[in-house]
C-alpha atoms as a PDB file:
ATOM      1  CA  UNK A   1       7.221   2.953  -8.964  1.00  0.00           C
ATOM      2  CA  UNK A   2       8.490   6.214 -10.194  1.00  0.00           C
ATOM      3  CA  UNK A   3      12.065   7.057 -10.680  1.00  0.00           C
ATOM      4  CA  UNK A   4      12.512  10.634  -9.869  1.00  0.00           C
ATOM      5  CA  UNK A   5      15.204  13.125 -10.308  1.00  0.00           C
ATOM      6  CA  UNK A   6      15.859  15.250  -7.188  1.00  0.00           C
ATOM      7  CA  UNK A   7      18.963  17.686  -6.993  1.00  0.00           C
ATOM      8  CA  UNK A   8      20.860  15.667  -9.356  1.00  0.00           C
ATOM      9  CA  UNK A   9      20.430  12.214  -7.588  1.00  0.00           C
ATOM     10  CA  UNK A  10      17.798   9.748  -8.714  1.00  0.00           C
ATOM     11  CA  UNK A  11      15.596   7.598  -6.621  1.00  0.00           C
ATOM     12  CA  UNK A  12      12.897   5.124  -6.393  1.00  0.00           C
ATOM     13  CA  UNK A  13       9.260   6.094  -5.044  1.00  0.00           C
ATOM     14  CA  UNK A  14       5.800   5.057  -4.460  1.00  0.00           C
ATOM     15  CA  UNK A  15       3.716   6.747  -6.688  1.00  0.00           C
ATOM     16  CA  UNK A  16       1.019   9.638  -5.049  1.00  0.00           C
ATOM     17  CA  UNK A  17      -1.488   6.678  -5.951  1.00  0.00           C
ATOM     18  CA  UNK A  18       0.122   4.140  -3.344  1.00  0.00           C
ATOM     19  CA  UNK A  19       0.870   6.499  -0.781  1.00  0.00           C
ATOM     20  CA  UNK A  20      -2.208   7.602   0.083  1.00  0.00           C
ATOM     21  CA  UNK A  21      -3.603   4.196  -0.230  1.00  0.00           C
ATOM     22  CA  UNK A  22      -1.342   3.225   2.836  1.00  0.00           C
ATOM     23  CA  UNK A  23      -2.532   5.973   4.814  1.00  0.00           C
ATOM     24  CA  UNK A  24      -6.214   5.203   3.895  1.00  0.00           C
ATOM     25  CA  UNK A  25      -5.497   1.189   5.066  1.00  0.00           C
ATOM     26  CA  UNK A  26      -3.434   2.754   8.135  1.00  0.00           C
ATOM     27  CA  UNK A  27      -6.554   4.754   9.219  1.00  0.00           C
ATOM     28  CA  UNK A  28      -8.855   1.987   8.892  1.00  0.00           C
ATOM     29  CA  UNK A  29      -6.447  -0.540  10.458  1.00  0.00           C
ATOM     30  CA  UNK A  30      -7.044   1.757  13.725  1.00  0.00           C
ATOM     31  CA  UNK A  31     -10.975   0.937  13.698  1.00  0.00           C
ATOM     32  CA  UNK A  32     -10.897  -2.838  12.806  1.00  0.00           C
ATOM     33  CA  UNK A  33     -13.449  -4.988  14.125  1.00  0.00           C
ATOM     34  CA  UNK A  34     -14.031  -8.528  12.631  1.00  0.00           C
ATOM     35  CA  UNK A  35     -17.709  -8.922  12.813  1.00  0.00           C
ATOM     36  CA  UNK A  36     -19.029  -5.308  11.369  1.00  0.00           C
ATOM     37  CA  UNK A  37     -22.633  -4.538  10.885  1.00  0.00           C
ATOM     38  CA  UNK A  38     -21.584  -0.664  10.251  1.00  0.00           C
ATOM     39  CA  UNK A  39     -18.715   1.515   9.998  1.00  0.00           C
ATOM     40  CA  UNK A  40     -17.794   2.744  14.114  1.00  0.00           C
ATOM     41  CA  UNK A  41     -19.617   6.432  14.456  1.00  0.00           C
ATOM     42  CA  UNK A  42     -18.766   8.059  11.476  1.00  0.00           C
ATOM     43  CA  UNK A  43     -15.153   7.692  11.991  1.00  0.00           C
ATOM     44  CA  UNK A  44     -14.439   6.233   9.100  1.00  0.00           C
ATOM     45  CA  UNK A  45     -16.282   8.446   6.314  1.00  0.00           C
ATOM     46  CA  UNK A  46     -14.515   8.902   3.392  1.00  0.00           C
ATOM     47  CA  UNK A  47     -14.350  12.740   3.908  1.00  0.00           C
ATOM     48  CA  UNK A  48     -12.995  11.970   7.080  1.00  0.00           C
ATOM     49  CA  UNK A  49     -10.285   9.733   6.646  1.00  0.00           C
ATOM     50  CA  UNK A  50      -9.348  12.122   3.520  1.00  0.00           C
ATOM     51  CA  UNK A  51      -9.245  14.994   5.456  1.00  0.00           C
ATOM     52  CA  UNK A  52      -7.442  13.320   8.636  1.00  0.00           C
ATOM     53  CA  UNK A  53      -5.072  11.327   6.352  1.00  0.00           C
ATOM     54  CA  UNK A  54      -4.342  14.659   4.196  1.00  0.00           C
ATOM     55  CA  UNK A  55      -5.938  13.266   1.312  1.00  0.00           C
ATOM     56  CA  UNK A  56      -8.156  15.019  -1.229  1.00  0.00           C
ATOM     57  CA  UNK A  57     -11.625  13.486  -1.371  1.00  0.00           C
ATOM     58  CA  UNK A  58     -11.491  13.323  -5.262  1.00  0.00           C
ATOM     59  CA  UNK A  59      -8.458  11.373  -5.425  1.00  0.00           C
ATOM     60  CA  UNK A  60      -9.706   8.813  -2.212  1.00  0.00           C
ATOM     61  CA  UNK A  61     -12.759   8.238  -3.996  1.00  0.00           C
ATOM     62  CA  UNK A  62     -10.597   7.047  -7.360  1.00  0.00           C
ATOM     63  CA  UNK A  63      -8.351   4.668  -4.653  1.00  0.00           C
ATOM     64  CA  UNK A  64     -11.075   2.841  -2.825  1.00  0.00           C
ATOM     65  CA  UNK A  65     -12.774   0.924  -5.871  1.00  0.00           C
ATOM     66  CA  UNK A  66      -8.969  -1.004  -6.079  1.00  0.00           C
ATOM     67  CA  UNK A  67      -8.427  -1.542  -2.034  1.00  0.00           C
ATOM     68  CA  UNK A  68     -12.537  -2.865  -2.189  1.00  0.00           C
ATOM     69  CA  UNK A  69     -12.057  -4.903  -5.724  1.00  0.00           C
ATOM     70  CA  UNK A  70      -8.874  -6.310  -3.817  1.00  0.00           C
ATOM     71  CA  UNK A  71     -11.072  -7.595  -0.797  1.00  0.00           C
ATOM     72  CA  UNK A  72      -9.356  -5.252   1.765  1.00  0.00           C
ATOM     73  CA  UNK A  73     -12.526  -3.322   2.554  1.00  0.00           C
ATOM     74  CA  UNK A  74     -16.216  -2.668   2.403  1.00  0.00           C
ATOM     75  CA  UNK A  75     -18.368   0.096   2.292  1.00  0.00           C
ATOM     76  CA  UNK A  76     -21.606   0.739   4.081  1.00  0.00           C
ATOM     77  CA  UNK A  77     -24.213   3.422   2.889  1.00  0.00           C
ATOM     78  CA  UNK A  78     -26.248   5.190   5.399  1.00  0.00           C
ATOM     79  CA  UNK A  79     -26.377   7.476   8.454  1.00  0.00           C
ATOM     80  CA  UNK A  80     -24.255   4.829   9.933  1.00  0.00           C
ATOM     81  CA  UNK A  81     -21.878   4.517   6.348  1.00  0.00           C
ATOM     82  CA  UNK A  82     -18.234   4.234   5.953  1.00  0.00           C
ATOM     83  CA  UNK A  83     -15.342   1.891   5.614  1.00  0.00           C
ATOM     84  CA  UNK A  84     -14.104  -0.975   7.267  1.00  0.00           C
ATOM     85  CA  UNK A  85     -11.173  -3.463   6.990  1.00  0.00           C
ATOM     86  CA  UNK A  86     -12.451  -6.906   6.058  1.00  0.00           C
ATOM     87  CA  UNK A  87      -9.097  -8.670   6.902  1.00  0.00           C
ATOM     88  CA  UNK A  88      -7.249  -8.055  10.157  1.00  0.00           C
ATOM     89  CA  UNK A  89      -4.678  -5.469  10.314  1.00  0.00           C
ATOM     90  CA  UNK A  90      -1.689  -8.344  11.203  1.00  0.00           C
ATOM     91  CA  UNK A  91      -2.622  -9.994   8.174  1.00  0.00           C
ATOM     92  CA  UNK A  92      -2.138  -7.055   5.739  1.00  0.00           C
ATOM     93  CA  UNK A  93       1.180  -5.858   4.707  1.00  0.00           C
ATOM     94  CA  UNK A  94       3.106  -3.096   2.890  1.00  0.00           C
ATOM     95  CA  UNK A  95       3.668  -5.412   0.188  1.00  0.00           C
ATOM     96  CA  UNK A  96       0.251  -6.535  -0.117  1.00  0.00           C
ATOM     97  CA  UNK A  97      -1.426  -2.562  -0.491  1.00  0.00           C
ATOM     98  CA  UNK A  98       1.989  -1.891  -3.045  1.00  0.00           C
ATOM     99  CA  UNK A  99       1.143  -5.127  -4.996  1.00  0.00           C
ATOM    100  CA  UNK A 100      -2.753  -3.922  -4.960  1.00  0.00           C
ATOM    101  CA  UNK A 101      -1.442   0.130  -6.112  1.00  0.00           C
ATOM    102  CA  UNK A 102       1.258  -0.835  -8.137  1.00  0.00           C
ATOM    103  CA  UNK A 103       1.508  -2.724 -11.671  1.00  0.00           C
ATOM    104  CA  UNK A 104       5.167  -4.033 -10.239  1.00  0.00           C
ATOM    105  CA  UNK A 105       7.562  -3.429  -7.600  1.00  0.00           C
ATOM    106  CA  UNK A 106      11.104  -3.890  -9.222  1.00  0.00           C
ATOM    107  CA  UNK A 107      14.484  -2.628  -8.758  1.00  0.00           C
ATOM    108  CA  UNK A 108      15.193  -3.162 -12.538  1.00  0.00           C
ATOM    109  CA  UNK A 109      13.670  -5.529 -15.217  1.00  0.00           C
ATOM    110  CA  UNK A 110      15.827  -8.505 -14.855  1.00  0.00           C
ATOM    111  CA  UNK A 111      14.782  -8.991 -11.233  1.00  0.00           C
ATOM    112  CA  UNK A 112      11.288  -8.665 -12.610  1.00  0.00           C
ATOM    113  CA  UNK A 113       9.238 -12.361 -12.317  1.00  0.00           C
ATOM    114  CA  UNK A 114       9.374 -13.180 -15.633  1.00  0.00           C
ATOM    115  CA  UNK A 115      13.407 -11.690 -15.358  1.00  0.00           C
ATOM    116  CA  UNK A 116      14.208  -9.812 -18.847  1.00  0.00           C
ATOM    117  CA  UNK A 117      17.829  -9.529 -19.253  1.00  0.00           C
ATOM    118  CA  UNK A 118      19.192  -7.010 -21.744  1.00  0.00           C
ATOM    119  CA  UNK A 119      21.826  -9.255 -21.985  1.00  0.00           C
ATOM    120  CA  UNK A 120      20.234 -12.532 -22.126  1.00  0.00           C
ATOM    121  CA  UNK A 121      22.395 -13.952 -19.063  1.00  0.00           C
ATOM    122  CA  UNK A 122      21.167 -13.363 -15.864  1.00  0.00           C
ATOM    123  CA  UNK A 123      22.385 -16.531 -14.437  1.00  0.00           C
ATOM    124  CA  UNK A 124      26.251 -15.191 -15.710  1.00  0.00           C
ATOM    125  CA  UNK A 125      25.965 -11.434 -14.235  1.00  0.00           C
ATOM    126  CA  UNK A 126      27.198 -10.347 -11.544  1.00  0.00           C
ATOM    127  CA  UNK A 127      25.171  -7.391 -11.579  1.00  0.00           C
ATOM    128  CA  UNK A 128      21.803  -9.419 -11.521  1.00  0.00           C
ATOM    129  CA  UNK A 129      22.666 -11.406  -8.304  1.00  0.00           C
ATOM    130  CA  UNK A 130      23.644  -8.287  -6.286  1.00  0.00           C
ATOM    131  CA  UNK A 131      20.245  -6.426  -7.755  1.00  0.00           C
ATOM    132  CA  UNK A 132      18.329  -9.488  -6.760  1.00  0.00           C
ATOM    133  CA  UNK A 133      19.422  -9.716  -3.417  1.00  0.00           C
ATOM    134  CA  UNK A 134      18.555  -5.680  -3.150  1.00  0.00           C
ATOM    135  CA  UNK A 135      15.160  -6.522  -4.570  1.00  0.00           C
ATOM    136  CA  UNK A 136      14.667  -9.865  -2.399  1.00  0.00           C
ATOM    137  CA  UNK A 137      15.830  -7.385   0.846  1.00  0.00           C
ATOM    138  CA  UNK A 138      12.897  -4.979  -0.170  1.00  0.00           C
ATOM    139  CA  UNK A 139      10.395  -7.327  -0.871  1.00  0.00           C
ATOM    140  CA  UNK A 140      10.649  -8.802   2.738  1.00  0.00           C
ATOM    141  CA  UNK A 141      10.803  -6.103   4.645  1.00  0.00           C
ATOM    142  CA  UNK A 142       7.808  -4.688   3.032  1.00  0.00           C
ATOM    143  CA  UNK A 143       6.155  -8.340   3.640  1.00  0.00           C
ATOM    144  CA  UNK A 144       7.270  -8.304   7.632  1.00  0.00           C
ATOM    145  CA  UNK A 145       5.555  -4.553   8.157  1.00  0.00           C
ATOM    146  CA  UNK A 146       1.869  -5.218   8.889  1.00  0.00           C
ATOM    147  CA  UNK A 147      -1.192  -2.959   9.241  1.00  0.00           C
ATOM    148  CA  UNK A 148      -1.391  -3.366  12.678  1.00  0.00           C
ATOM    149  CA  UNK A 149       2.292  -2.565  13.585  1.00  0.00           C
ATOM    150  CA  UNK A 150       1.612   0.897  11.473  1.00  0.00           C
ATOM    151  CA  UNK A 151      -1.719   1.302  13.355  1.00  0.00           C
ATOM    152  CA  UNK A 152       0.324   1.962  16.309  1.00  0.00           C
ATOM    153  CA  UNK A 153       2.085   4.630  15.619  1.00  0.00           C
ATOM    154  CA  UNK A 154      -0.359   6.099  13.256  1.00  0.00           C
ATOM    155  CA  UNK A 155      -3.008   6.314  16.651  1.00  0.00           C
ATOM    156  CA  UNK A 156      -0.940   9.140  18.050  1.00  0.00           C
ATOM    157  CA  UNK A 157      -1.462  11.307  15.156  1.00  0.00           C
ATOM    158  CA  UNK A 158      -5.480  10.727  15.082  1.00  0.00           C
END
């Protein structure tokens, strides 16, 4: 997460990183099958989904060692080569690709798992409850937005 300073307001954001690895799990979501013996027609090349997802090749090629070592998808070599999902599309979820990209996913440290407080009394400020609610809010709407429901939409723009 990155906090960035735009036009005198600040913000949270995905980093670049992230991003583009939901686009390149978006793509793929739109090609799933559960019993592949090759990637579908050369759809799903890397320079392919880089260039259809707007993403340059260097940087998908330093993205897709993570999404593989994270058992979201294989690569096949070959005339026939490419990527493929290895889990389906519904089961995969904006929170699972951030958790994969990103080291955490926090509003602020004391909403953090292991909770550091500057103050050393998260259970007495009021601040922390209303930050952990924000943070709780987050997480599970990123956890109810699956692959598949993203495939959708994405589809039109292939």
């Amino acid at each position: 997460i990155i906090l960035t300073i735009y036009k005198e307001a600040a913000f949270l954001s995905l980093n670049i990183t992230t991003d583009y690895a939901i686009r390149i799990m978006m793509y793929l979501a739109n090609y799933y099958d559960p019993d592949p013996l090759f990637a579908p027609d050369g759809s799903c090349s890397g320079k392919v989904i880089a260039d259809k997802m707007n993403i340059p090749y260097n940087y998908f090629l330093k993205i897709v060692p993570r999404l593989k070592d994270a058992g979201y998808l294989i690569s096949f070599q070959g005339k026939r080569g490419g990527y493929v999902l290895t889990t389906p599309p519904e089961d995969i979820s904006l929170f699972d690709i951030i958790h994969v990209m990103e080291d955490d996913f926090i509003l602020n440290a004391c909403t953090a798992p292991d909770g550091q407080c500057a103050r050393n009394t998260p259970e007495f400020c009021a601040v922390h409850y209303v930050l952990s609610d924000v943070q709780n809010s987050i997480d599970n709407t990123l956890k109810s937005v699956n692959l598949a429901q993203l495939a959708v939409d994405n589809a039109q723009s292939l």
